[in-house]
Protein backbone atom coordinates (compact mmCIF):
# COMPACT_ATOMS: atom_id res chain seq x y z
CA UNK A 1 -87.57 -91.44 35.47
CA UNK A 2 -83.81 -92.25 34.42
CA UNK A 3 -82.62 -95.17 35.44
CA UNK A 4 -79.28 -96.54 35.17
CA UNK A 5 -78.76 -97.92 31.96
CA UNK A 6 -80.42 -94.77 30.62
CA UNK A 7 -78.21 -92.31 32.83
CA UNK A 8 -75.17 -94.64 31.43
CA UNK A 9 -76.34 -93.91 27.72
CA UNK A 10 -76.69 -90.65 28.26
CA UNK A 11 -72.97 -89.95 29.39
CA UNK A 12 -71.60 -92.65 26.53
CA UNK A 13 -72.87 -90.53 24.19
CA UNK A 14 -71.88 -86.94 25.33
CA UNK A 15 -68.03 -88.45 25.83
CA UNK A 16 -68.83 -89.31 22.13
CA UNK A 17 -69.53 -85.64 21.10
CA UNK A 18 -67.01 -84.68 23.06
CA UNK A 19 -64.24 -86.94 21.41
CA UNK A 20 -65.49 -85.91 17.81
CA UNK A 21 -65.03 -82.56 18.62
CA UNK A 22 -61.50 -82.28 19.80
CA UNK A 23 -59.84 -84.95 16.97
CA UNK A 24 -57.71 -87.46 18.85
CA UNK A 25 -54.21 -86.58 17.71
CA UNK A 26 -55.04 -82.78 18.61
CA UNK A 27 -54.13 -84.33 22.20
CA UNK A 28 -51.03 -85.80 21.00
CA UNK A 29 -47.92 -85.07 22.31
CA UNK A 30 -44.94 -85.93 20.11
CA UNK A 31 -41.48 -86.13 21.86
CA UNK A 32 -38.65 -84.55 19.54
CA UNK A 33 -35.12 -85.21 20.34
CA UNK A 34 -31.82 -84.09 18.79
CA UNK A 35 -28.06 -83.72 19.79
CA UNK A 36 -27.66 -79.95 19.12
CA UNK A 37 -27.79 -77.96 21.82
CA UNK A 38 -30.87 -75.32 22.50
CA UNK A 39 -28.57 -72.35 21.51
CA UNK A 40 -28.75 -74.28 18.10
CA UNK A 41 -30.00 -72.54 15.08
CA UNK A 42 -32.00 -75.93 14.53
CA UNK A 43 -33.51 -75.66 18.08
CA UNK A 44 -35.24 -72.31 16.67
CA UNK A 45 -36.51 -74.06 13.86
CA UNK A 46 -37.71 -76.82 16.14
CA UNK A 47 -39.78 -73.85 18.17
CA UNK A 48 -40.80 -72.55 14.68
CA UNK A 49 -42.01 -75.74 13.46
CA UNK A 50 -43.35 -76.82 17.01
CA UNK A 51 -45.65 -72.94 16.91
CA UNK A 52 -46.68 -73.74 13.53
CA UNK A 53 -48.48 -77.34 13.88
CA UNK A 54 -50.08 -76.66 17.20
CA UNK A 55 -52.87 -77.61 15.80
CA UNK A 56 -52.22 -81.01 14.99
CA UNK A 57 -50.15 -82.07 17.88
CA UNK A 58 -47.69 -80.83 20.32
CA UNK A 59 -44.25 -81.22 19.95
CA UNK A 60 -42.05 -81.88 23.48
CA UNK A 61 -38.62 -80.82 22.59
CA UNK A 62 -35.42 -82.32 24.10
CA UNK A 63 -32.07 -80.78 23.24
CA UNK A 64 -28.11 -82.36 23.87
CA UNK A 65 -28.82 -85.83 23.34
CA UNK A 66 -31.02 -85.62 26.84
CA UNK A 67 -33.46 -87.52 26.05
CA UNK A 68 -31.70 -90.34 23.59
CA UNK A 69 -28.36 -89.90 22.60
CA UNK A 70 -27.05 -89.86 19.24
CA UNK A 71 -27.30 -93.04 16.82
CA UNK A 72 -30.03 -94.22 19.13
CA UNK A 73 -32.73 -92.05 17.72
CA UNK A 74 -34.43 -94.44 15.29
CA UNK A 75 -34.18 -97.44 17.40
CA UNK A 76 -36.00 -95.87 19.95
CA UNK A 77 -38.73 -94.25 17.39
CA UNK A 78 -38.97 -98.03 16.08
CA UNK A 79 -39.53 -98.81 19.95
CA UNK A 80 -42.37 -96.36 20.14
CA UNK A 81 -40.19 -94.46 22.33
CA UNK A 82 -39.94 -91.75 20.66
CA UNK A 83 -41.61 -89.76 17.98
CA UNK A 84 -39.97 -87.08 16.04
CA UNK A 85 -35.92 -87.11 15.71
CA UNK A 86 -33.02 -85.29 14.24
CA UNK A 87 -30.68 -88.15 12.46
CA UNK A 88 -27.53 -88.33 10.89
CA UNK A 89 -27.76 -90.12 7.46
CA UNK A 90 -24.91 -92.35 8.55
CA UNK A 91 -27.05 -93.64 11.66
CA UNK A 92 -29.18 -94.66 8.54
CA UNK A 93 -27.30 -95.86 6.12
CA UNK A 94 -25.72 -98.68 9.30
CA UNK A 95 -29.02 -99.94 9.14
CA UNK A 96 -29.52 -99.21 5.12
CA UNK A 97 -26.48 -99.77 3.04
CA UNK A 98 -27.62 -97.51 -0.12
CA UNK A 99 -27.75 -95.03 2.13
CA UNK A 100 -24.04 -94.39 2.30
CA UNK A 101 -23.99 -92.94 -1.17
CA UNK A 102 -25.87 -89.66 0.43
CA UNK A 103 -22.89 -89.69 3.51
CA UNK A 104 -20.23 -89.44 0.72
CA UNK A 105 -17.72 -86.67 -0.48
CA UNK A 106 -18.59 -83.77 -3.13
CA UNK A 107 -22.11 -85.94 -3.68
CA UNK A 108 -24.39 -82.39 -2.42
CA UNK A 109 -22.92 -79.47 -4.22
CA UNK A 110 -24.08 -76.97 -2.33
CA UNK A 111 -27.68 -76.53 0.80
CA UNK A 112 -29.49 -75.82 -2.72
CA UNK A 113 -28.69 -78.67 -4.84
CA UNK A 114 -29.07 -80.50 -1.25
CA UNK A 115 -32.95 -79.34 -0.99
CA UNK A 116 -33.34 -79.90 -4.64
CA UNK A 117 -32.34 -83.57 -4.36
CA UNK A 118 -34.52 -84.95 -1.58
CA UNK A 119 -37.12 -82.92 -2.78
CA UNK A 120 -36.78 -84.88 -6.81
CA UNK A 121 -37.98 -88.08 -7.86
CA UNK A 122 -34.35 -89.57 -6.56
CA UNK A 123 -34.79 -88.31 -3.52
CA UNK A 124 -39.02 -89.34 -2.93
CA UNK A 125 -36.82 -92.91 -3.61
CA UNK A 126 -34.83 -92.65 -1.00
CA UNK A 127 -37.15 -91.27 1.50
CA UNK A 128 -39.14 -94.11 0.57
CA UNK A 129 -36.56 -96.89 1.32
CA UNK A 130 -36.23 -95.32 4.81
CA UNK A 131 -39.89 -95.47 5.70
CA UNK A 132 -40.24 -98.91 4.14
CA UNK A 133 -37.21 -100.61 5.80
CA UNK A 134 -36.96 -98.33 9.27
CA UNK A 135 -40.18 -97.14 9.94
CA UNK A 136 -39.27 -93.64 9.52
CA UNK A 137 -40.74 -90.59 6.96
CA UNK A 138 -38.06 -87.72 6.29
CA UNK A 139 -39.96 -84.18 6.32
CA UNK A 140 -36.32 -83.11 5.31
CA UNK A 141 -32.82 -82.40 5.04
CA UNK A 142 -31.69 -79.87 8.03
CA UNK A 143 -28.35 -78.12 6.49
CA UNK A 144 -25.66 -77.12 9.53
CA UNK A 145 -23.09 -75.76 7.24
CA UNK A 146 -20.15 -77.13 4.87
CA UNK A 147 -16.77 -78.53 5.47
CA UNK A 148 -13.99 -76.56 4.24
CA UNK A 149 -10.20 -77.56 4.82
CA UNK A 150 -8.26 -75.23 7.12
CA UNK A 151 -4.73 -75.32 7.14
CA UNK A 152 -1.38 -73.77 9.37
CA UNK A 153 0.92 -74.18 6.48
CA UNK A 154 1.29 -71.78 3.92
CA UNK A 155 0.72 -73.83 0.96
CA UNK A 156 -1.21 -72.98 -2.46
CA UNK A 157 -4.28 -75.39 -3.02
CA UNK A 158 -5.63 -76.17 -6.11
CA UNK A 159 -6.40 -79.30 -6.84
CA UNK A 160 -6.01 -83.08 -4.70
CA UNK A 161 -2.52 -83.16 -5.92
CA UNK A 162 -1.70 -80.16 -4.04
CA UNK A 163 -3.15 -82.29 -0.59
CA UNK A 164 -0.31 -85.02 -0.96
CA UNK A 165 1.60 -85.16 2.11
CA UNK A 166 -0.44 -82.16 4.23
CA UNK A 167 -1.02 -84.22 7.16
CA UNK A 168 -5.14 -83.54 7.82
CA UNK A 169 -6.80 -84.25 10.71
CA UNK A 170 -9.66 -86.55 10.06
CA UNK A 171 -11.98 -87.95 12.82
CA UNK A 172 -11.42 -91.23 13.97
CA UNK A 173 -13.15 -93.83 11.52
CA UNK A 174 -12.56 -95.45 8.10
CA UNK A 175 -15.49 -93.93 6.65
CA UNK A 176 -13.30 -90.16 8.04
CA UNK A 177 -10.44 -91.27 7.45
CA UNK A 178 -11.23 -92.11 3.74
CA UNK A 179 -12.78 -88.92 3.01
CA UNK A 180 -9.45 -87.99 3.79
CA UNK A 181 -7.52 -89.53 1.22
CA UNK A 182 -10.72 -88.83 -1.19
CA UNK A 183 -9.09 -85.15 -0.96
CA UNK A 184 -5.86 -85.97 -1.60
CA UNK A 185 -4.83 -85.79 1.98
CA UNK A 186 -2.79 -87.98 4.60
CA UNK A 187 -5.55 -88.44 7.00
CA UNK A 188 -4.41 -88.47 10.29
CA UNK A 189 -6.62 -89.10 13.37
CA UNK A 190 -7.50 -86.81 16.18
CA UNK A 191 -9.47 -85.81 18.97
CA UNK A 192 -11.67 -83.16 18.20
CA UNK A 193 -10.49 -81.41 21.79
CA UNK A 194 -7.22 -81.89 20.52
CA UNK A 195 -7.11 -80.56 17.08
CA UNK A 196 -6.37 -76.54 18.46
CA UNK A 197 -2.66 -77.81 20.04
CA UNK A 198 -2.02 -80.21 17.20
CA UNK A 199 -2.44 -77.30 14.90
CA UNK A 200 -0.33 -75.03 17.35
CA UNK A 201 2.61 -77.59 17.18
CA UNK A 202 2.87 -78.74 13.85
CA UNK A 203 1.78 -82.18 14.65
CA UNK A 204 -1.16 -82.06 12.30
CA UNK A 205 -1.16 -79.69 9.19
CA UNK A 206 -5.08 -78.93 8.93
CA UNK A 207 -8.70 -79.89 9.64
CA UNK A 208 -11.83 -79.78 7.93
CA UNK A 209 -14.92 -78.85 9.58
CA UNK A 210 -17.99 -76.05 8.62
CA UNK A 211 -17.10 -72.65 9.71
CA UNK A 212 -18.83 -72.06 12.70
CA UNK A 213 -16.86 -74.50 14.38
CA UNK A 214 -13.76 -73.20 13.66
CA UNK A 215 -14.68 -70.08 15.39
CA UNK A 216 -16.38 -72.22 18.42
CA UNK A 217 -12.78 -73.90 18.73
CA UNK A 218 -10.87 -70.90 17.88
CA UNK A 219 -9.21 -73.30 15.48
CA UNK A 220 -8.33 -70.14 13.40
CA UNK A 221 -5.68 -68.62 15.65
CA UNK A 222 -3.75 -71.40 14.57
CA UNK A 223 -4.53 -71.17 11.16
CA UNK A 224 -2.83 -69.20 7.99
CA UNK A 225 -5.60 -70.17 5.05
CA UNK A 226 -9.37 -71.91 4.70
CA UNK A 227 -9.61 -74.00 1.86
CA UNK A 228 -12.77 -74.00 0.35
CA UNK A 229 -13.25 -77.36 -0.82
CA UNK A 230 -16.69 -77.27 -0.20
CA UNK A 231 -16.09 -81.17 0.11
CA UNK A 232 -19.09 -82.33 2.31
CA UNK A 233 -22.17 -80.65 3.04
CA UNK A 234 -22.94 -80.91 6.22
CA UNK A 235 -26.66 -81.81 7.21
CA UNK A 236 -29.12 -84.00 9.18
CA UNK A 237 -32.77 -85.57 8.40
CA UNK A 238 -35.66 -84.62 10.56
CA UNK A 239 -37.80 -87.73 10.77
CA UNK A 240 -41.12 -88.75 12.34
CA UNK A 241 -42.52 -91.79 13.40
CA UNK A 242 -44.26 -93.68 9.60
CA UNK A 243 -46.89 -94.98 12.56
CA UNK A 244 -47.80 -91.48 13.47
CA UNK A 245 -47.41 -89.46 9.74
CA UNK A 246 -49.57 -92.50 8.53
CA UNK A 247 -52.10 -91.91 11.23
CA UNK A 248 -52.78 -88.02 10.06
CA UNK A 249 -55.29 -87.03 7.65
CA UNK A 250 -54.52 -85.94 4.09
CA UNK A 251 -54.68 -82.44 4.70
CA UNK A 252 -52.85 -82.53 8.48
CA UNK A 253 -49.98 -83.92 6.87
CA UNK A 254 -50.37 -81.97 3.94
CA UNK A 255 -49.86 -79.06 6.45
CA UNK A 256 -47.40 -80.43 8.79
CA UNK A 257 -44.89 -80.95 5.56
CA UNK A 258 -45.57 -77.44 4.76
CA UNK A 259 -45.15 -75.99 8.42
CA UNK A 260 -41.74 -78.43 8.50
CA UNK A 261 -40.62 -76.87 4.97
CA UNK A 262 -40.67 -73.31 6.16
CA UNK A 263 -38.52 -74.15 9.15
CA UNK A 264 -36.01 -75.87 7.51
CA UNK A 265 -35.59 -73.09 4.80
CA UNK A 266 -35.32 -70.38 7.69
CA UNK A 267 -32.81 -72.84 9.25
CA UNK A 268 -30.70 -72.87 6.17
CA UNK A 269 -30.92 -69.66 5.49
CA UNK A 270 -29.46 -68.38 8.52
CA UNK A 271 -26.65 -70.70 8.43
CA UNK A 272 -25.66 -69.56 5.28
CA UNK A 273 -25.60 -66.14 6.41
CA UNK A 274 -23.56 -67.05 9.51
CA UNK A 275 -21.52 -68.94 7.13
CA UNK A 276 -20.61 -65.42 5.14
CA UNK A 277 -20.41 -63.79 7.89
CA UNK A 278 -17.72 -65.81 9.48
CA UNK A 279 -15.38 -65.77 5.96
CA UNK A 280 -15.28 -62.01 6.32
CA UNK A 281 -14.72 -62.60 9.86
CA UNK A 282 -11.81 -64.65 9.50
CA UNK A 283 -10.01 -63.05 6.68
CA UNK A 284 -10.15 -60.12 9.05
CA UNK A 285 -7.95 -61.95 11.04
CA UNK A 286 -5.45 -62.47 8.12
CA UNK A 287 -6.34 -65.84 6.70
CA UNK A 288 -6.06 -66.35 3.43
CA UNK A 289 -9.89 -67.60 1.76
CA UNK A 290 -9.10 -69.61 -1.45
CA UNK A 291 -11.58 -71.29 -3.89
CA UNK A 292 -9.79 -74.31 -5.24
CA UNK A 293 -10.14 -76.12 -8.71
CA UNK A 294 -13.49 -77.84 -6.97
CA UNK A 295 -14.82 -79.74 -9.92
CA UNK A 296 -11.19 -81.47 -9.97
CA UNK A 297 -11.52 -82.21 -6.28
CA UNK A 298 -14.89 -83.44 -7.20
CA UNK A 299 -13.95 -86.01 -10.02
CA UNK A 300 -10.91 -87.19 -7.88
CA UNK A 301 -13.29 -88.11 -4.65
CA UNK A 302 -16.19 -89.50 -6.23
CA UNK A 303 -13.65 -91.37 -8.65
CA UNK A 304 -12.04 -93.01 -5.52
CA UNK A 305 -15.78 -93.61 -3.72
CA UNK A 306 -16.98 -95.81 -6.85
CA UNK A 307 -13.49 -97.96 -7.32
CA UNK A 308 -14.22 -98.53 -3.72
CA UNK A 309 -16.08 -100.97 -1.60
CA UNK A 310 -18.22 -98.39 -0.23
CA UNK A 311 -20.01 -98.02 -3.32
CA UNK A 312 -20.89 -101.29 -3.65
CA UNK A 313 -24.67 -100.93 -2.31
CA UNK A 314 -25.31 -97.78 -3.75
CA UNK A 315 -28.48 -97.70 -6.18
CA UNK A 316 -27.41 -98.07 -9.70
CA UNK A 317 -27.77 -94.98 -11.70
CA UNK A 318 -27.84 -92.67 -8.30
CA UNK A 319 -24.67 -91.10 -8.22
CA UNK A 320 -25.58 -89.72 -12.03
CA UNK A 321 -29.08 -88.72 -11.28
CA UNK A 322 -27.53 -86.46 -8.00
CA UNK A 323 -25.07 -84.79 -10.23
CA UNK A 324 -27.35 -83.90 -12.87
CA UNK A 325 -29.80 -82.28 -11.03
């Protein structure tokens, strides 16, 4: 006969073989939020990424700041509110001061030299500080394209000399508005919903964003040249919660990296060809495309970044390590 207690062991132990079949985290649902929209190139690397580790866990995705909005990200992954996130390396460096020197002007040469840095012993440094001090491990840098100066006036630029006096719309900020004079420039503030009549009317000179936003904002109907400065590369981290990367085996997170590599190369890769794309694009619209003297831009902007106080919590050594890699 079974009674109780033996009925009770019975079912204990078949929920046990149950639970050691299906690994816990294989139930896991990790919530993913960003500030890019879901027409985002990123937000097909998301569903890329999110097909590939299916296995592990299951990724909820939430695009446009819906779930958290922007700069709260890592507060709320420090909450346990959140698991996965899309941050801006200045939300970081508020919280990290030797961040800023990855936030700064001409410091990422190009998406390559980008991927080679956080992927070098430099970068495993960095990545470290973040998951020591915020709780956070960086899979990556996501690349969204590079700022290039566009301008209305018809103007030959070569090097920051050239910039003095163009009046360049800078987003509000003193961390912007430095970049601004870091290229020479008299950085004037601006809207961003603003920037297409200031252009139109002469009360601003030029702006500086990636390309794909100057065809979003039609920017370059206003517009006689692109500058290609190459001045900052644009990009973001994707982070996940240290708590939950910690709590995967070897071998899932040895798989997850790998999953979250492929994405982000597939990311950058097609915003590099939208990126070409939109240059022939534009000089079919009669801009002028120039390539300026950019290692004199360079010198000139990282020059002004280390006589600065801004530079006054980067790592020693950093800024030299970055450019020789």
């Amino acid at each position: 006969m079974i009674n109780r207690r033996t009925l009770l062991g019975t079912l204990a132990g078949a929920g046990l073989a149950l639970g050691a079949a299906v690994p816990a985290f294989a139930q896991e649902k990790l919530r993913f939020s960003a500030v890019f929209s879901e027409q985002d190139i990123r937000a097909q690397m998301m569903q890329k990424l999110a097909a590939s580790v299916a296995d592990t866990a299951e990724l909820e995705l939430y695009y446009g700041g819906n779930l958290f909005k922007q700069t709260t990200e890592i507060i709320a992954i420090q909450r346990g509110n959140l698991e996965m996130g899309n941050v801006a390396p200045q939300d970081i460096a508020t919280q990290i001061p030797e961040f800023s020197i990855l936030t700064s002007a001409y410091l990422f040469r190009d998406a390559a030299h980008l991927k080679t840095f956080f992927e070098s012993d430099a970068g495993a440094e960095m990545k470290a500080l973040a998951e020591e001090k915020l709780g956070i491990h960086i899979l990556g840098p996501t690349y969204f394209g590079t700022r290039q100066v566009g301008l209305r006036i018809d103007k030959e630029i070569n090097t920051p000399e050239d910039m003095s006096g163009v009046k360049l719309r800078m987003p509000g900020g003193d961390a912007w508005q430095f970049l601004g004079k870091a290229l020479g420039a008299n950085p004037t503030p601006m809207a961003y919903a603003e920037v297409y009549t200031g252009l139109q009317t002469g009360a601003i000179d030029g702006q500086d964003n990636p390309l794909p936003n100057v065809e979003n904002m039609k920017f370059y109907e206003v517009m006689d040249q692109i500058v290609l400065t190459s001045h900052l590369v644009g990009y973001d981290l994707l982070v996940i919660s240290a708590k939950v990367w910690n709590g995967f085996t070897d071998e899932q997170r040895a798989s997850f990296q790998a999953a979250a590599d492929e994405a982000i190369a597939w990311s950058t890769e097609q915003h590099l060809a939208r990126e070409a794309e939109l240059a022939t694009f534009f000089e079919g619209q009669g801009l002028k495309l120039h390539t300026p003297d950019v290692d004199a831009f360079r010198s000139y902007a990282q020059k002004m970044y280390l006589e600065s106080e801004i530079s006054k919590d980067w790592p020693s050594g950093m800024l030299d390590r970055i450019n020789a890699l």
